[in-house]
Protein backbone atom coordinates (compact mmCIF):
# COMPACT_ATOMS: atom_id res chain seq x y z
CA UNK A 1 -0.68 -5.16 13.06
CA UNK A 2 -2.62 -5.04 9.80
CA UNK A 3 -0.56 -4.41 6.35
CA UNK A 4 -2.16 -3.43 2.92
CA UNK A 5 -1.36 -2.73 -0.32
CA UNK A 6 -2.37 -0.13 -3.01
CA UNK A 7 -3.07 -0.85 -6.92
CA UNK A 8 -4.96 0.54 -9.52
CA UNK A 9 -8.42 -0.30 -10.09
CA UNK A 10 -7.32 -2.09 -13.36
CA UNK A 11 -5.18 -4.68 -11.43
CA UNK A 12 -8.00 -5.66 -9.53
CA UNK A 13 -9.87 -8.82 -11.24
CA UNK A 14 -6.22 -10.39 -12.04
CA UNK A 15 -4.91 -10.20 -8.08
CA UNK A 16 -8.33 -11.78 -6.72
CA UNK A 17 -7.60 -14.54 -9.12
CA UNK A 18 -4.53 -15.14 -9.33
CA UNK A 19 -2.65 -13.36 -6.28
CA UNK A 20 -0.72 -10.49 -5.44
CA UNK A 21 2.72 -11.15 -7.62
CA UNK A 22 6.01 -9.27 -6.76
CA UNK A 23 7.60 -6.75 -9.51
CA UNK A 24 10.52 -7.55 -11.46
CA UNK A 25 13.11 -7.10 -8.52
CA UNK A 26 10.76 -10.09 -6.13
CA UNK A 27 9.25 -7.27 -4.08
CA UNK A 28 5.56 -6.86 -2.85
CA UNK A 29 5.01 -3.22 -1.25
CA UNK A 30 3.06 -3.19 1.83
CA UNK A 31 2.12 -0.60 4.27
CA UNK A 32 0.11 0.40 7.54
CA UNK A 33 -2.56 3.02 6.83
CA UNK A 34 -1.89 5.47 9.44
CA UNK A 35 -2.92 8.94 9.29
CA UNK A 36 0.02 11.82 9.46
CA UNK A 37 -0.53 15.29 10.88
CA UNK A 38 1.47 18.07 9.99
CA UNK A 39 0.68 21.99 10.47
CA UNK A 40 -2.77 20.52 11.04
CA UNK A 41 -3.35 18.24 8.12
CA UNK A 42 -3.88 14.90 8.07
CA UNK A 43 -3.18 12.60 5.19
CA UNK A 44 -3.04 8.52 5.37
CA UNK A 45 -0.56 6.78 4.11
CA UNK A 46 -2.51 5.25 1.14
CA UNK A 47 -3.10 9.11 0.21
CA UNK A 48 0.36 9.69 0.47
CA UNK A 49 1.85 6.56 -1.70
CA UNK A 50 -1.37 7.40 -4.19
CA UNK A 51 -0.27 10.88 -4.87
CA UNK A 52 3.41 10.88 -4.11
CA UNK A 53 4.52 7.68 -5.16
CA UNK A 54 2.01 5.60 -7.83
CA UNK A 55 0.60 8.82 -8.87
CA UNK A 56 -3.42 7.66 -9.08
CA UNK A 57 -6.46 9.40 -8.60
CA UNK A 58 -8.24 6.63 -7.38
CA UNK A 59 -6.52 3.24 -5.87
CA UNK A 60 -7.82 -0.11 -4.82
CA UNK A 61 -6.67 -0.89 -1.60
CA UNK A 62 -6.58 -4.90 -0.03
CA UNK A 63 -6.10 -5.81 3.59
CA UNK A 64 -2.96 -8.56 3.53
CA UNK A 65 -3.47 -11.06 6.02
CA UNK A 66 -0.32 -12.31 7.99
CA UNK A 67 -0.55 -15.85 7.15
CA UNK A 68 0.15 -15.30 3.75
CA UNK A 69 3.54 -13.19 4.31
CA UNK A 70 6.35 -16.13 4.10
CA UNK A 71 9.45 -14.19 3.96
CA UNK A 72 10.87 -11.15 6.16
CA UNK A 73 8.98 -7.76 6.55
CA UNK A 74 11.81 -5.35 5.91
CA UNK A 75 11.39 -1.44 5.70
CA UNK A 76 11.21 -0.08 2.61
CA UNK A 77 13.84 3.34 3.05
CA UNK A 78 11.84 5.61 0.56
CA UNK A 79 12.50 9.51 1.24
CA UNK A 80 8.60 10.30 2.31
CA UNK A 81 7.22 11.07 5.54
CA UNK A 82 5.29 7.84 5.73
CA UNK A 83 8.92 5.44 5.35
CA UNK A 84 8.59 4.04 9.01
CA UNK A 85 4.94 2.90 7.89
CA UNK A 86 5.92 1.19 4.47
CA UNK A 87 7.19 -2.20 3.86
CA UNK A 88 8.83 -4.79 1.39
CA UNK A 89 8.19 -8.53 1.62
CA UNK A 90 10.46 -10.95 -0.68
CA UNK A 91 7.98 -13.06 -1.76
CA UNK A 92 6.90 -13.93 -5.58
CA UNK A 93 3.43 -14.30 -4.77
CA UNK A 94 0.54 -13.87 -1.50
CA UNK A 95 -2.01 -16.09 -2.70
CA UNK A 96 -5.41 -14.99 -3.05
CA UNK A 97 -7.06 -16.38 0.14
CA UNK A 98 -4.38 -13.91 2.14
CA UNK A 99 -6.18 -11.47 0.16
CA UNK A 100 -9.01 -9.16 1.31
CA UNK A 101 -10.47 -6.11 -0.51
CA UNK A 102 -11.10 -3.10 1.96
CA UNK A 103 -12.56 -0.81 -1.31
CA UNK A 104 -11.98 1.71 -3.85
CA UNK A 105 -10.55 5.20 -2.53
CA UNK A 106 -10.47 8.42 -4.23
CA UNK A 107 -6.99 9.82 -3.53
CA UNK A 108 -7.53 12.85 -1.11
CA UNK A 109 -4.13 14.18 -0.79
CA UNK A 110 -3.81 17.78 0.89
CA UNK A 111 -0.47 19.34 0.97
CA UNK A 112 1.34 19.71 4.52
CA UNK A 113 2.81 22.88 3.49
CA UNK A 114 -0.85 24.87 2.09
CA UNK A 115 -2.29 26.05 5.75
């Protein structure tokens, strides 16, 4: 299983050198970029956390290898459609050679309910 993690283009340079730090509360967000179909239209979960939950137009998103998660994967219970697919790790830092970038993304969000 692969996780990732969205940020902002700005956050970029600073987690490639230093690491992917946890928030305030010791949590990292991770997630597995699956696609979702419903009524027909497909969004993946980075296009869903981008527009529902982060609220960016464009998002950086990095591959996190295994080997540098040291604590428990737990879910993370958020009310979207994607909540099976998103994760928390405990952790106050993946260092950066657990840290691959997959690329920049323009958020692509369509609506489930618009057919």
């Amino acid at each position: 299983m692969k996780y990732y993690h969205i940020t902002d283009r700005d956050n970029l340079s600073t987690i490639l050198k230093e690491g992917l730090k946890a928030n305030d509360e010791g949590n990292i967000f991770l997630f597995e970029n699956k696609s979702i179909v419903i009524n027909s239209v497909e969004n993946t979960v980075a296009d869903l956390i981008a527009y529902n939950q982060i609220f960016l137009e464009e998002y950086v998103m990095l591959e996190i290898d295994l080997n540098g998660i040291t604590s428990e994967i737990i879910n993370d219970n958020v009310g979207e459609l994607s909540s099976s697919m998103q994760w928390i790790i405990k952790q106050p830092l993946v260092k950066t050679e657990h840290i691959k970038l997959v690329g920049v993304y323009k958020t692509e969000f369509k609506p489930f309910w618009k057919v």
